[in-house]
Protein backbone atom coordinates (compact mmCIF):
# COMPACT_ATOMS: atom_id res chain seq x y z
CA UNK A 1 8.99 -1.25 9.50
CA UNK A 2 5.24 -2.11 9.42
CA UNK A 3 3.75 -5.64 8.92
CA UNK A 4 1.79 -4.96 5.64
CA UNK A 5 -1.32 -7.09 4.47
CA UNK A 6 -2.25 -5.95 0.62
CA UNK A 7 -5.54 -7.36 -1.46
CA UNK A 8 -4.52 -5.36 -4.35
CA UNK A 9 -4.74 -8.48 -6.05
CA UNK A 10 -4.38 -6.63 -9.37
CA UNK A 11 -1.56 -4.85 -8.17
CA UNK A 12 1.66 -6.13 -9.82
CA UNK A 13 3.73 -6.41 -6.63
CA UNK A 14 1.03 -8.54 -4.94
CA UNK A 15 1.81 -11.92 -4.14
CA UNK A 16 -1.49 -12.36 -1.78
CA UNK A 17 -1.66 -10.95 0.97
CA UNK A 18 2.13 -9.68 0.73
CA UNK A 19 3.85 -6.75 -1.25
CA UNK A 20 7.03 -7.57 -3.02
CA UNK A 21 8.81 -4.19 -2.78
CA UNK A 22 10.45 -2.91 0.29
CA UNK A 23 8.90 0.14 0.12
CA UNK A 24 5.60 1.63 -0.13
CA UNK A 25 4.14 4.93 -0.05
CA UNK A 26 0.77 6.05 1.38
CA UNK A 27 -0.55 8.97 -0.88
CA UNK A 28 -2.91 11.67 0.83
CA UNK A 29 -1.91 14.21 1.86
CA UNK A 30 -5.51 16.53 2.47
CA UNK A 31 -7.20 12.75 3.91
CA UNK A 32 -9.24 12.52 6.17
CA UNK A 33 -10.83 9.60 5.82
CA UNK A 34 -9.38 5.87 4.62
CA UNK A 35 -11.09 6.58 1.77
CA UNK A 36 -9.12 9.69 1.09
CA UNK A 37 -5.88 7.81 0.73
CA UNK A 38 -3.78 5.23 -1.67
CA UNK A 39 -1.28 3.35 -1.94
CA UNK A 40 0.92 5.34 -4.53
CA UNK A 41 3.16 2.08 -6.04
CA UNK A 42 0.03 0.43 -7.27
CA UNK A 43 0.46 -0.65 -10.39
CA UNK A 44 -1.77 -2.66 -12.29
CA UNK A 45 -0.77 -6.33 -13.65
CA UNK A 46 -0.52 -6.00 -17.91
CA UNK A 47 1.80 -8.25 -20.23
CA UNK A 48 2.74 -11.68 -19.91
CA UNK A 49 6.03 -10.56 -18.30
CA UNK A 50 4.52 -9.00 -15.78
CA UNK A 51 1.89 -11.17 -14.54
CA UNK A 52 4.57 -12.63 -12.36
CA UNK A 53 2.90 -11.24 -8.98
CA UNK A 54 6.99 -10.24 -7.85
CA UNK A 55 8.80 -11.17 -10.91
CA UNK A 56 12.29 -10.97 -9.35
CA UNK A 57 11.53 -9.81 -5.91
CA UNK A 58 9.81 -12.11 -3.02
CA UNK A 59 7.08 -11.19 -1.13
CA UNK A 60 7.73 -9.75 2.62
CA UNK A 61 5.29 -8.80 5.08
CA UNK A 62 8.21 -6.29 6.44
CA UNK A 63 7.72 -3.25 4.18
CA UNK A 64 9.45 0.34 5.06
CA UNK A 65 5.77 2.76 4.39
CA UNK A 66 6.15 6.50 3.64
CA UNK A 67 3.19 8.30 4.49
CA UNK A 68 1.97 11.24 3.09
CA UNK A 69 -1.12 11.30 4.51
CA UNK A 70 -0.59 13.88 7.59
CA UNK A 71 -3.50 13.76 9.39
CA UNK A 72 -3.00 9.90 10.24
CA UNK A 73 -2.41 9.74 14.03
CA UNK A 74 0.46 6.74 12.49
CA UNK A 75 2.01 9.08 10.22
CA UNK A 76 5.25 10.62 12.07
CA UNK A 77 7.58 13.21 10.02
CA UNK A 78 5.96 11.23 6.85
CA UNK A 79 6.44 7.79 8.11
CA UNK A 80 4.23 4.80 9.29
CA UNK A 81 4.48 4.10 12.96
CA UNK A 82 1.54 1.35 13.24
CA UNK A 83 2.91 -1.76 13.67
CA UNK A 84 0.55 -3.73 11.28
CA UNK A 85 -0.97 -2.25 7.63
CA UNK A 86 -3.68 -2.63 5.90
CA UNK A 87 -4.20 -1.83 1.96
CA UNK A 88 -7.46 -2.53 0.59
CA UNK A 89 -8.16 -2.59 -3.41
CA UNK A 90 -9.40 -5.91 -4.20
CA UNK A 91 -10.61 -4.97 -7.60
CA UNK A 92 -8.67 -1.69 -8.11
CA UNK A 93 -6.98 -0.55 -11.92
CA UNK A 94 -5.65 2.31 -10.44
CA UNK A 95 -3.76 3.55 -7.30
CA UNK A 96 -6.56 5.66 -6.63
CA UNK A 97 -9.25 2.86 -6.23
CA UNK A 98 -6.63 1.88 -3.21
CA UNK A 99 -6.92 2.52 0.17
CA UNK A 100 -4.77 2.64 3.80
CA UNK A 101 -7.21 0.93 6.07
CA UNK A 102 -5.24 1.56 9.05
CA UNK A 103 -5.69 5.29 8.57
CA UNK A 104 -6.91 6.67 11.67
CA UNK A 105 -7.90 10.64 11.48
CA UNK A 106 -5.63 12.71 14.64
């Protein structure tokens, strides 16, 4: 498991800087750059109920990441081996406006 920071403060499992799910996945697969990937369980805040930031769930900075992007020098048989994670996404609506900033291309 990775220590994961998130400022995907639109993101519904935010609770700043944390994630409230135990597990995340990195989308791109073709990346190359940070820019290139996502994370795939962003999902953006709507109704009242789920404004919570975790609703149920607490916020952990242990999160279990699947990684699909395979040209990350952290990704190994589709899972993160750096020790700390960054996703970036401070103003995203969509997973795609997301970002790994740990990616590092092999």
């Amino acid at each position: 498991m990775a220590t994961l920071s998130c400022d995907a403060k639109n993101c519904m499992h935010n609770d700043a800087p944390y994630c409230c799910i135990s597990h995340i996945c990195v989308g791109g697969t073709k990346a190359m750059t940070e820019a290139e990937t996502c994370c795939d369980n962003f999902k953006e805040k709507g109704s009242m109920a789920m404004n919570s930031a975790c609703g149920q769930s607490r916020p952990n900075p242990m999160v279990d990441i699947e990684c699909k992007a395979c040209h990350c020098v952290y990704n190994e048989n589709y899972h993160c081996r750096a020790e700390a994670v960054n996703i970036c996404g401070p103003s995203a609506s969509v997973c795609d406006e997301t970002r790994c900033a740990t990616f590092q291309a092999k």
